[in-house]
Protein backbone atom coordinates (compact mmCIF):
# COMPACT_ATOMS: atom_id res chain seq x y z
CA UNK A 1 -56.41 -12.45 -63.29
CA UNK A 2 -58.72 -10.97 -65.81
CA UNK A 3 -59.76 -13.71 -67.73
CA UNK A 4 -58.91 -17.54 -67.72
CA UNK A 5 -55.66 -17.34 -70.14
CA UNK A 6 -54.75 -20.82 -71.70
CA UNK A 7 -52.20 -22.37 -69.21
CA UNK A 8 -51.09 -24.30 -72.02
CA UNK A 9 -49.83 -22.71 -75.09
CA UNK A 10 -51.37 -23.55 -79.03
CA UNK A 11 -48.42 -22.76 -81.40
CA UNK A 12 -49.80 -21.68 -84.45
CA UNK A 13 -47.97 -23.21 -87.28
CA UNK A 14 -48.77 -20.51 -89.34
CA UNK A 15 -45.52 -18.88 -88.55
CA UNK A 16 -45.28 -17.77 -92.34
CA UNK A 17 -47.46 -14.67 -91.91
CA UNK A 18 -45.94 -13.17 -95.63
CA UNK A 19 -48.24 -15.35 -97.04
CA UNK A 20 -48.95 -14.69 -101.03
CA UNK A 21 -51.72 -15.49 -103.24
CA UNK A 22 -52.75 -15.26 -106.44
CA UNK A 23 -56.51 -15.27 -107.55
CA UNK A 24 -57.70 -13.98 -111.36
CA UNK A 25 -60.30 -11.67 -111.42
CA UNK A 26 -63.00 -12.96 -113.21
CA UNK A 27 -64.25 -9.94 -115.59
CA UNK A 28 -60.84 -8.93 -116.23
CA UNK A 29 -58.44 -11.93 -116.03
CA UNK A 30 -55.99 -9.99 -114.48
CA UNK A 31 -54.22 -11.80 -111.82
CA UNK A 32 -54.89 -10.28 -108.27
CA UNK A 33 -51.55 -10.89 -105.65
CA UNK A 34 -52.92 -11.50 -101.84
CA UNK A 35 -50.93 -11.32 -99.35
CA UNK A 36 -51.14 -11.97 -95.80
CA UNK A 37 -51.80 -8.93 -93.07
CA UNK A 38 -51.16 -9.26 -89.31
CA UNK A 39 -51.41 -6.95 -86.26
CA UNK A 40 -50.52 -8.27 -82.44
CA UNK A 41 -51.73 -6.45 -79.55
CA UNK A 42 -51.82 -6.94 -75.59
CA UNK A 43 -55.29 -7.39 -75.18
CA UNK A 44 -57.49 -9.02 -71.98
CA UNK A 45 -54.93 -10.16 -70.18
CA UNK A 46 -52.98 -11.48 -73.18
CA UNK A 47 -51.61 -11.10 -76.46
CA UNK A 48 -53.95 -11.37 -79.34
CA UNK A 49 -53.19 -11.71 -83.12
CA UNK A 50 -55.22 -11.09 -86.05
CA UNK A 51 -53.88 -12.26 -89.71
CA UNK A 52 -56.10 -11.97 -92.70
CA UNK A 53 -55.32 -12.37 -96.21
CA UNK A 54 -56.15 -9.82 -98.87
CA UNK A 55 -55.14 -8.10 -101.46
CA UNK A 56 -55.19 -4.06 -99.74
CA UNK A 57 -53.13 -2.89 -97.23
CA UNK A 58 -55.08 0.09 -96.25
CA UNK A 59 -58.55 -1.58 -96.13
CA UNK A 60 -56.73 -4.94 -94.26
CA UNK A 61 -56.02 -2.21 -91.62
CA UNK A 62 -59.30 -1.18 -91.81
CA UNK A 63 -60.57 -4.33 -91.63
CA UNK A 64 -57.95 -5.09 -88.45
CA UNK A 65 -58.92 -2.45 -86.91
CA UNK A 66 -62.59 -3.23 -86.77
CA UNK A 67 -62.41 -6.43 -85.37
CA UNK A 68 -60.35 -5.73 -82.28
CA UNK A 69 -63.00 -2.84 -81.99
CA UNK A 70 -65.60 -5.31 -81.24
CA UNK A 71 -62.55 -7.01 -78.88
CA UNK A 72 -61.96 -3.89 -76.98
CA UNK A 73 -65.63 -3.70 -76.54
CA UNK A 74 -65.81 -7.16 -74.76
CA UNK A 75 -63.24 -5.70 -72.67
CA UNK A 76 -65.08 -3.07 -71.69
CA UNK A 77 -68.08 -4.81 -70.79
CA UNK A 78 -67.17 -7.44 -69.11
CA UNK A 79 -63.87 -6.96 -67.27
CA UNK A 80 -64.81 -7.33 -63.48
CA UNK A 81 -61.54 -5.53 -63.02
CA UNK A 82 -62.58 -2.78 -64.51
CA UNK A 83 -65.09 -0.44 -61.93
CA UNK A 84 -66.71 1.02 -64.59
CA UNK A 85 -67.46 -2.32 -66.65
CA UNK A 86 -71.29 -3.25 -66.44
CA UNK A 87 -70.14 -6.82 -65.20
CA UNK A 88 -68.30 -4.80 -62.08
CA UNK A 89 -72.17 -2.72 -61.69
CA UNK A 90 -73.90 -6.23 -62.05
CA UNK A 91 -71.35 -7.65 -59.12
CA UNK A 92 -71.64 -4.35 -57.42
CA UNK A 93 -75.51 -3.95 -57.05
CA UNK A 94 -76.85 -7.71 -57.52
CA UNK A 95 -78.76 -6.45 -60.72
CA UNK A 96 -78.59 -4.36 -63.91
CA UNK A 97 -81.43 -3.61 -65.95
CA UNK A 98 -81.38 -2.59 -69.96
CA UNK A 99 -77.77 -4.47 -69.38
CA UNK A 100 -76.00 -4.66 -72.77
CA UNK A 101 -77.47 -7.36 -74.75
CA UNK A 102 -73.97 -8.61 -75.45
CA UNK A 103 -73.64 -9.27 -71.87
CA UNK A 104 -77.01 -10.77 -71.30
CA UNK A 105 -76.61 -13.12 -74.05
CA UNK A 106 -72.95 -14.39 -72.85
CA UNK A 107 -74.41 -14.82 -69.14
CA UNK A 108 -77.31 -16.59 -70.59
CA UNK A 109 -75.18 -19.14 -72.98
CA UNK A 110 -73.20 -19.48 -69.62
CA UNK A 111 -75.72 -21.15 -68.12
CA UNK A 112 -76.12 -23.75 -71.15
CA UNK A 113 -72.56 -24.46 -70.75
CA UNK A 114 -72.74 -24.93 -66.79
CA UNK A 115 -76.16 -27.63 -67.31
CA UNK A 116 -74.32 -29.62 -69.63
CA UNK A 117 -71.42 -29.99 -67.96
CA UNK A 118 -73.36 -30.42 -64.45
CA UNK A 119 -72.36 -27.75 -62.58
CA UNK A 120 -68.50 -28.09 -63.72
CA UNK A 121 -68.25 -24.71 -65.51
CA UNK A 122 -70.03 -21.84 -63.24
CA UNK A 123 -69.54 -18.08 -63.61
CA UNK A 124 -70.87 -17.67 -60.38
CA UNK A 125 -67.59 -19.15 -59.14
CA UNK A 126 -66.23 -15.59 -58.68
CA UNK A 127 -66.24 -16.08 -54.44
CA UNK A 128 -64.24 -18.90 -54.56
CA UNK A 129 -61.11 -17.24 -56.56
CA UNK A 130 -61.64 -14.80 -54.35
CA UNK A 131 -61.11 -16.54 -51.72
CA UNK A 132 -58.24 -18.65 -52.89
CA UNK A 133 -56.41 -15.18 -54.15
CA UNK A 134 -56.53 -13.55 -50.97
CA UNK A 135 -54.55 -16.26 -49.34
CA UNK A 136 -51.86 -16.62 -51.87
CA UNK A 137 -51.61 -12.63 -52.07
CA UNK A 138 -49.45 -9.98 -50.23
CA UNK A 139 -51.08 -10.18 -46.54
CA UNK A 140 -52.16 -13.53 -46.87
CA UNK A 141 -51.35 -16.76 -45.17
CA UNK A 142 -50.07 -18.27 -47.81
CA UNK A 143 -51.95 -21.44 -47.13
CA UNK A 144 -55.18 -22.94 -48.57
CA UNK A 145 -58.43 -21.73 -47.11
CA UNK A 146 -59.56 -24.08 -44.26
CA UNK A 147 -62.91 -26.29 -45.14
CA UNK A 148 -65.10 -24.23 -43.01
CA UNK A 149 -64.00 -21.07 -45.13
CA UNK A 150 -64.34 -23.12 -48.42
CA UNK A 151 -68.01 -24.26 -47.41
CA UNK A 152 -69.30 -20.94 -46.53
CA UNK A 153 -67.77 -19.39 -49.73
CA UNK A 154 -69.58 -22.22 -51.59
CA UNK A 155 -73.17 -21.60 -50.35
CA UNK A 156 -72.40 -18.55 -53.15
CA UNK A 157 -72.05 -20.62 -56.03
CA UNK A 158 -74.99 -21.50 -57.80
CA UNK A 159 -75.34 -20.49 -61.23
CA UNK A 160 -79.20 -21.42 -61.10
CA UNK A 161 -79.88 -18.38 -59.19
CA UNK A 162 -78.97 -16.15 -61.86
CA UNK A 163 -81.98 -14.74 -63.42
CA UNK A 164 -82.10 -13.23 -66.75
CA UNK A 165 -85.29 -11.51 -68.02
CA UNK A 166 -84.73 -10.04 -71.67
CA UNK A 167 -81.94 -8.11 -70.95
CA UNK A 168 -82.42 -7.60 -66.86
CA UNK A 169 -80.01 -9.62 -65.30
CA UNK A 170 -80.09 -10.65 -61.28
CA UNK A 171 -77.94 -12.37 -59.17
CA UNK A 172 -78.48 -14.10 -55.73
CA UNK A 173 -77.84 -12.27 -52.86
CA UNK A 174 -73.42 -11.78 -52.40
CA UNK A 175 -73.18 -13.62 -55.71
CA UNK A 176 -70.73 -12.49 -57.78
CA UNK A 177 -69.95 -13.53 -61.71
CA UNK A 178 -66.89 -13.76 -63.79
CA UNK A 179 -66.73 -14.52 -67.48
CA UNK A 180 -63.23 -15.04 -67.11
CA UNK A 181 -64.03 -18.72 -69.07
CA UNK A 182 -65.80 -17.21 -71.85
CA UNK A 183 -65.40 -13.95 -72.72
CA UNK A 184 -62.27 -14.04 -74.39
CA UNK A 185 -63.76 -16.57 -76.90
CA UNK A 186 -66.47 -14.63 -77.09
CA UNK A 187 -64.57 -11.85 -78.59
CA UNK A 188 -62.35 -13.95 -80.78
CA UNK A 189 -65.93 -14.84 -82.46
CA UNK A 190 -67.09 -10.89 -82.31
CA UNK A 191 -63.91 -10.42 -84.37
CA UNK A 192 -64.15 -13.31 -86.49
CA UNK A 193 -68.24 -12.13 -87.52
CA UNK A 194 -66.96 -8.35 -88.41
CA UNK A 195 -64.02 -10.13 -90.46
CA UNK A 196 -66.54 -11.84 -92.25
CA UNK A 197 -68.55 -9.18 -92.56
CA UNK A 198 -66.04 -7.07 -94.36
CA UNK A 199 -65.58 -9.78 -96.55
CA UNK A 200 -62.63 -11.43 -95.62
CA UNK A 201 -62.97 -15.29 -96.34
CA UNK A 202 -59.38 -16.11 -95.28
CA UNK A 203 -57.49 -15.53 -91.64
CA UNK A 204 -57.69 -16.35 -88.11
CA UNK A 205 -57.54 -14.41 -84.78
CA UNK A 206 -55.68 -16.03 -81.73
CA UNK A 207 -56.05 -14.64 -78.17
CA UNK A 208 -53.80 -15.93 -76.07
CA UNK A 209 -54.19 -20.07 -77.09
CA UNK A 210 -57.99 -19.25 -77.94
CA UNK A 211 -58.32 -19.19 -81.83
CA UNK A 212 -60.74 -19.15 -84.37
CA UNK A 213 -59.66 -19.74 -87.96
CA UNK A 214 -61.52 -19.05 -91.32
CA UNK A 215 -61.05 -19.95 -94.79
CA UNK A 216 -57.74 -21.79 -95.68
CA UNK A 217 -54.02 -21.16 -95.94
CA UNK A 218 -52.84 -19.79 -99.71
CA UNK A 219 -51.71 -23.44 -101.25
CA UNK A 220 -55.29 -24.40 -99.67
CA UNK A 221 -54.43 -26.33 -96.99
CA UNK A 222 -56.08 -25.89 -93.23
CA UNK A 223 -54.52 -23.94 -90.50
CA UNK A 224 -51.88 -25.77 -88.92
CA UNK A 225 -52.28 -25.20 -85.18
CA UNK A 226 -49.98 -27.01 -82.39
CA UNK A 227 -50.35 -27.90 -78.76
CA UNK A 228 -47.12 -27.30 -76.59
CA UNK A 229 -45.98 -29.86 -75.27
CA UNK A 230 -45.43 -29.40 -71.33
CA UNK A 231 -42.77 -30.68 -70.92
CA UNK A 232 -40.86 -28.76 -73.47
CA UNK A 233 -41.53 -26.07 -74.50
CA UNK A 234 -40.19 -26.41 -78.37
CA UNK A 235 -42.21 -29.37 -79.34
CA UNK A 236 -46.01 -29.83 -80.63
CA UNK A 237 -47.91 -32.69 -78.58
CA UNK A 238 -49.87 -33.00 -81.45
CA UNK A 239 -50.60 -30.65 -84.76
CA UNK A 240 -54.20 -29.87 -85.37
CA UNK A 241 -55.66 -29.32 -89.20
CA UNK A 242 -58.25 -26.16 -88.46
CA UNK A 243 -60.76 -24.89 -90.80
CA UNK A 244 -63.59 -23.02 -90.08
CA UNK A 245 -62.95 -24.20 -86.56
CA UNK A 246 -61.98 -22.72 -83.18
CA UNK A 247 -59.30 -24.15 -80.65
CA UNK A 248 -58.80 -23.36 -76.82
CA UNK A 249 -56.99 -25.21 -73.95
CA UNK A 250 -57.28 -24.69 -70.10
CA UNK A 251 -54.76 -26.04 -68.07
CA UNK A 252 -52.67 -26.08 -64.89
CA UNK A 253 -48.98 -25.83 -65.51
CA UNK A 254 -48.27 -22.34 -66.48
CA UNK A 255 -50.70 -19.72 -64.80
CA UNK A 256 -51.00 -19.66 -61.25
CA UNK A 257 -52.25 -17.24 -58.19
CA UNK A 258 -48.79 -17.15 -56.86
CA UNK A 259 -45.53 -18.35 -58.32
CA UNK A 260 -44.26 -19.95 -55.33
CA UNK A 261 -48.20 -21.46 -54.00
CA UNK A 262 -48.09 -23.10 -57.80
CA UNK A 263 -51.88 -23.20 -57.04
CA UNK A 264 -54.14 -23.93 -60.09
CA UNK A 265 -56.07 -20.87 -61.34
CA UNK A 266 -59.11 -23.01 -62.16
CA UNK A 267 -61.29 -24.29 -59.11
CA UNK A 268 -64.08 -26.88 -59.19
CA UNK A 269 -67.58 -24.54 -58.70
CA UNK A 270 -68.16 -28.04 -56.96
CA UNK A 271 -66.20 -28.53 -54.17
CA UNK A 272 -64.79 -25.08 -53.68
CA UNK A 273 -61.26 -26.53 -54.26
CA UNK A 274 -58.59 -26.05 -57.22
CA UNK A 275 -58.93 -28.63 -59.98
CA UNK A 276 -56.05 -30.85 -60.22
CA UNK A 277 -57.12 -34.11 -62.44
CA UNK A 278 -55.79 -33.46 -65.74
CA UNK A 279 -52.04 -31.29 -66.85
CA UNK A 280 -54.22 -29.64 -69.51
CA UNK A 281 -58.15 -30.15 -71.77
CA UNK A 282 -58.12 -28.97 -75.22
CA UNK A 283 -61.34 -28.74 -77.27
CA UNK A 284 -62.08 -28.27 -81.14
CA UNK A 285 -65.36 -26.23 -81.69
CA UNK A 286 -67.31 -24.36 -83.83
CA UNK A 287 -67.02 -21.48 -82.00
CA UNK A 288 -64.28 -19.75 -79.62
CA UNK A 289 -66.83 -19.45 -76.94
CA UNK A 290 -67.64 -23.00 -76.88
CA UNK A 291 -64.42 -24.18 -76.97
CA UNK A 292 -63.44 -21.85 -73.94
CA UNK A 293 -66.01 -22.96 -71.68
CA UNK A 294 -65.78 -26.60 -72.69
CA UNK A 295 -62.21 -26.99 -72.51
CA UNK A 296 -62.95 -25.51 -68.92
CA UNK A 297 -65.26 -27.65 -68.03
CA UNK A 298 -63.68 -30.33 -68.98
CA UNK A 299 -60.20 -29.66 -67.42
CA UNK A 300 -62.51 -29.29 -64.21
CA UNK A 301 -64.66 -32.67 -65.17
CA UNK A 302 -61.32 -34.72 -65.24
CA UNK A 303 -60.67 -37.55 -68.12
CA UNK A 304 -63.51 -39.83 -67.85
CA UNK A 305 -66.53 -37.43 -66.82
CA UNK A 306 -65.01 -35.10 -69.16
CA UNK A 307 -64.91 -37.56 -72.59
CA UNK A 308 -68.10 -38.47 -71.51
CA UNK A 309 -69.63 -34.96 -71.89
CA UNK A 310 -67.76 -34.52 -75.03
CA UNK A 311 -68.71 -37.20 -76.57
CA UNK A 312 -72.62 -36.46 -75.89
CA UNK A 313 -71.94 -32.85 -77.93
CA UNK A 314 -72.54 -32.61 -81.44
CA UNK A 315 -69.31 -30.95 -82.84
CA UNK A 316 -67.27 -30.91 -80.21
CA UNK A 317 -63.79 -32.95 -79.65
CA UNK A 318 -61.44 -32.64 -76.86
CA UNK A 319 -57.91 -33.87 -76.37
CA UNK A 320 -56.58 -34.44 -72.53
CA UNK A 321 -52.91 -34.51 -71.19
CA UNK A 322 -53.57 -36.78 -68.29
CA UNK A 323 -51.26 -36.06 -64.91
CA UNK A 324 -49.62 -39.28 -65.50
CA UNK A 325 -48.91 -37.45 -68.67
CA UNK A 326 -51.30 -39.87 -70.71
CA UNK A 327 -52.95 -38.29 -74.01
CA UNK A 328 -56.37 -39.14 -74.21
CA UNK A 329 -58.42 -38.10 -77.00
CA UNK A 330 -62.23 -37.95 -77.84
CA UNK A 331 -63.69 -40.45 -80.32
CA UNK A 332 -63.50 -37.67 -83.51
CA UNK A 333 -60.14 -35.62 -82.25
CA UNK A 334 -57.85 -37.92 -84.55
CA UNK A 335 -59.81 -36.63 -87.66
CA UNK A 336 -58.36 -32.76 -87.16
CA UNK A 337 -54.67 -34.06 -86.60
CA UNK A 338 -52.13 -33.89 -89.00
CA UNK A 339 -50.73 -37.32 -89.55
């Protein structure tokens, strides 16, 4: 597994992607059509989809094309599949100095993310999936690690012992890192800045259940964005109103280590053990990097631990689909949801 891909699927309800427009030109009154421009790609471990609305092909796949640039370039970086990443070097050696300042700053806001959510969301967690994929992989056992294995895998996990000076980063000795919880967020946001940057005011990019969504529909309205139900597969739990917002869900039910283990892909940096209190956490942020790691942590946290760190975050909002398949939403959630 690359990155953490949303086990539970957001439907965009923006299925019309022939979307027109019509804006007049203010120093000529002429009447300017805009029409909606998408391109999908397979893309860290997912699919990814970026939809803009403008009124010029070519520069639209200009514009595209520069924002799953700054994707790909995540990818690069920080893919700890990838040998020749500088995340693999920084597992590798224990240290990289003059590392990419992209990298240093996503580590860094890692840490933020793992305080407030007291040690629920931890990159350093990277020994413990590990450890949980070899048994559920070709050669192993096929059954969980035993306690003993679990506790000495844990005595790795501390994100506290991650050091960054300006852009030198150091790990504890063995540590090992993934950004699998935040990276792809991170480059949904990349993309969404160099959107912006050309200009474009209207659109959204969706990686795999992590979106981020700018501007407004054509009639005005917000992005319309669903959560699957889990049950089945054709209906919405809920449909979220999304503007100038980002959206990602973590949950259980539809990415595992092995298909016949059905073994969560998220484990508690706590205990050492797969997380199993909630079906699936989604969160409503301002950015696609805080709503990755948050709806982590909170999937992790479980309902009440987790609504209680939501609710002591400014902007934040989280809905949970409880095991008992209860839906159990933050104080502000209702306010996004179409009604």
């Amino acid at each position: 597994m690359k990155y953490k891909t949303v086990a539970v699927v957001l439907i965009a309800v923006f299925t019309v992607l022939l979307m027109i427009n019509y804006i007049a030109d203010e120093d000529t009154d002429i009447t300017i059509e805009q029409e909606s421009y998408s391109q999908t790609r397979s893309l860290m471990d997912t699919t990814v989809t970026i939809s803009i609305l403008t009124s010029n092909e070519t520069y639209a796949s200009e514009v595209i094309e520069r924002a799953f640039n700054k994707m790909y370039y995540v990818d690069r970086v920080m893919n700890n599949y990838d040998n020749n990443s500088e995340l693999s070097m920084l597992n590798e050696e224990g240290f990289v100095n003059n590392a990419d300042l992209e990298l240093a700053y996503v580590v860094d806001r890692s840490k933020y993310y793992s305080q407030r959510s007291k040690g629920a969301f931890d990159i350093s967690i990277q020994p413990v999936l590990d450890l949980w994929a070899s048994k559920y992989s070709p050669g192993g056992t096929y059954e969980d690690p035993t306690p003993e294995e679990i506790n000495e895998t844990l005595i790795l996990v501390n994100y506290s012992a991650i050091v960054i000076d300006g852009n030198n980063i150091t790990l504890g000795n063995g540590m090992k890192i993934t950004l699998g919880g935040v990276a792809k967020g991170y480059a949904v946001d990349l993309a969404i800045e160099s959107l912006i940057d050309d200009g474009i005011i209207s659109g959204f990019v969706n990686a795999g259940g992590d979106g981020r969504y700018i501007g407004s529909k054509p009639d005005e309205s917000s992005w319309r964005v669903g959560l699957q139900n889990p049950e089945k597969s054709e209906d919405s739990v809920t449909i979220m109103d999304i503007k100038d917002m980002a959206v990602a869900t973590s949950g259980n039910y539809e990415r595992y280590f092995n298909d016949t283990a059905k073994v969560s892909h998220i484990a508690d940096p706590r205990t050492g053990y797969t997380s199993q209190n909630l079906i699936s956490a989604t969160v409503i942020a301002s950015s696609a990097m805080d709503a990755d790691a948050f709806a982590t942590a909170v999937f992790i946290l479980g309902e009440k631990d987790g609504i209680n760190m939501v609710e002591d975050l400014d902007g934040i909002e989280c809905l949970l689909i409880t095991t008992d398949k209860r839906i159990v939403r933050s104080s502000g959630f209702s306010s996004y949801e179409n009604n």
